[in-house]
Protein backbone atom coordinates (compact mmCIF):
# COMPACT_ATOMS: atom_id res chain seq x y z
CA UNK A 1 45.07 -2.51 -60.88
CA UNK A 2 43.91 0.91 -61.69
CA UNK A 3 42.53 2.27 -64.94
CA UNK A 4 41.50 6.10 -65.24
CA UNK A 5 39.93 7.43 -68.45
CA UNK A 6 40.71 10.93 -69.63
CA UNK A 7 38.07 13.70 -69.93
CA UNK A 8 38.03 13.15 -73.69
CA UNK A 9 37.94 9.41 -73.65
CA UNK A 10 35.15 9.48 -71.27
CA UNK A 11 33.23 11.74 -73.61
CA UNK A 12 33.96 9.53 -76.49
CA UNK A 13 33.16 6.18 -74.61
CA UNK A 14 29.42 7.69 -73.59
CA UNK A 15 28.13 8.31 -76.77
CA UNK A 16 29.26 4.72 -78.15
CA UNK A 17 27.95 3.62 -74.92
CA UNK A 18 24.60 5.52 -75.81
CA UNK A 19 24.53 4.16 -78.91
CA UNK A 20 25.22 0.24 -78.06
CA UNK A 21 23.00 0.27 -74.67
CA UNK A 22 23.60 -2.80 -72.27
CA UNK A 23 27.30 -3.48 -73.20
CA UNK A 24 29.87 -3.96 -70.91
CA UNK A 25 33.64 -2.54 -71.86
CA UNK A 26 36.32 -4.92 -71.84
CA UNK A 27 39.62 -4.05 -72.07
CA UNK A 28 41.12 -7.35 -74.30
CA UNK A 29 44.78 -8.72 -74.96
CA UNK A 30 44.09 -9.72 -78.37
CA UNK A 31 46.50 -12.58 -79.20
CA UNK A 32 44.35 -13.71 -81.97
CA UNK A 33 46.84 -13.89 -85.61
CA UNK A 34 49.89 -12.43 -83.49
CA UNK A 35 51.32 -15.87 -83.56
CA UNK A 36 52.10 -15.90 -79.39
CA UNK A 37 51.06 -14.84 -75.83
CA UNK A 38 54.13 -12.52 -75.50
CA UNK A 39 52.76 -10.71 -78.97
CA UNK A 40 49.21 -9.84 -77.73
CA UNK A 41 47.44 -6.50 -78.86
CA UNK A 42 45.00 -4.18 -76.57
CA UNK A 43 41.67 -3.66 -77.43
CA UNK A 44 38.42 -2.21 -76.16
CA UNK A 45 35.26 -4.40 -76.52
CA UNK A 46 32.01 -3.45 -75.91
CA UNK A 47 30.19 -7.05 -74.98
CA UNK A 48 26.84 -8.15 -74.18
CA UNK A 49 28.35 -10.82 -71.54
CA UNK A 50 31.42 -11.32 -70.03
CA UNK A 51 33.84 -13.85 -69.50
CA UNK A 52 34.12 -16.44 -66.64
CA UNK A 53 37.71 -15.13 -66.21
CA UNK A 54 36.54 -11.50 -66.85
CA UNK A 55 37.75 -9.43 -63.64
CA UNK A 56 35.78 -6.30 -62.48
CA UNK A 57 37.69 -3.46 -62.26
CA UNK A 58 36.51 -0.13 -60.75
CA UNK A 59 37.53 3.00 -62.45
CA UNK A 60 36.45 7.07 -62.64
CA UNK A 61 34.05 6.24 -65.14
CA UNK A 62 32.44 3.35 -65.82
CA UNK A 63 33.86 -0.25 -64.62
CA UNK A 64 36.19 -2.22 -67.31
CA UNK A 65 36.62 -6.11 -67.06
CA UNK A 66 39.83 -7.42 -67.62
CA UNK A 67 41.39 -11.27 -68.31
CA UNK A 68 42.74 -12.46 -65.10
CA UNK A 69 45.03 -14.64 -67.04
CA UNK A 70 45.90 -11.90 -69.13
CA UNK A 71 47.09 -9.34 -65.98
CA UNK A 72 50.57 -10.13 -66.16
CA UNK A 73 50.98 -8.56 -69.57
CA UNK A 74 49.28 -5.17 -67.75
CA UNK A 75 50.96 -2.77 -65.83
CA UNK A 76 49.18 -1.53 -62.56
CA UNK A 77 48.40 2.06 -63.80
CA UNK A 78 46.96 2.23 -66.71
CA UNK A 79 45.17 5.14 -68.73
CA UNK A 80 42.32 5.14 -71.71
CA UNK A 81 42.77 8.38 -73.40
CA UNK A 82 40.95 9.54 -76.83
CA UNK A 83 42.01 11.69 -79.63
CA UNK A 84 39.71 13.44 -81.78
CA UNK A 85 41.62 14.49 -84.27
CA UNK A 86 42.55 11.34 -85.03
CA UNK A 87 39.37 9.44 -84.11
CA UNK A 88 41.65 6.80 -81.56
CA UNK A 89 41.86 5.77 -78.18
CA UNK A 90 45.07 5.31 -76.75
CA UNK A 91 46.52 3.08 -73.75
CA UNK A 92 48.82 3.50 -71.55
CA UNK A 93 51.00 3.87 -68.70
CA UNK A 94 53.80 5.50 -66.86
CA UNK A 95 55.94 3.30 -67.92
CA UNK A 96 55.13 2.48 -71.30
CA UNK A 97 52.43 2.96 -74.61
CA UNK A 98 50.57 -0.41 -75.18
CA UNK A 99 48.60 0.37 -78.22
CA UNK A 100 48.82 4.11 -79.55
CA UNK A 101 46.09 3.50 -82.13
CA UNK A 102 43.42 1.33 -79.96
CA UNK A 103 40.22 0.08 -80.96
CA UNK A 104 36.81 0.15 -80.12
CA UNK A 105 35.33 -3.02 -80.95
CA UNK A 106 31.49 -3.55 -80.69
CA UNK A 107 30.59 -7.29 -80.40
């Protein structure tokens, strides 16, 4: 799997990073009230400790744990981008948009 943040996400990301020191980011399938696996919703989480199935994953900025039991609802490629305007972040990937109006959750 790779995940690439944009200029302005990266941006973004640092000063909530700043601000919340000694968090990891984690990019979650949220299935929590969607009533089923298949229905999940993306996330980004900024957590103090991971996961025994949280999976490392490298990226050009900073690394991003993952599910491993949740990588089958991922594509391969997959891109963190940030709007300003509208104050989001944005996944997604060539071949589709997972969540248009992402969060970032501090926990």
């Amino acid at each position: 799997m790779n995940i690439s943040f944009t200029n302005a996400a990266k941006a973004k990301l640092k000063e909530i990073l700043e601000m919340n020191e000694n968090r990891y980011i984690k990019l979650k399938y949220d299935t929590d009230g969607c009533g089923c696996v298949m229905s999940g919703v993306t996330a980004l989480w900024l957590v103090k400790d991971l996961d025994e199935d949280d999976m490392k994953i490298d990226t050009n900025f900073v690394p991003v744990y993952v599910e491993r039991s949740k990588l089958v609802f991922l594509d391969d490629e997959l891109q963190i981008d940030y709007h300003g305007q509208k104050q989001i972040f944005m996944l997604k990937s060539p071949m589709q948009i997972y969540n248009p109006r992402m969060s970032c959750i501090v926990k």
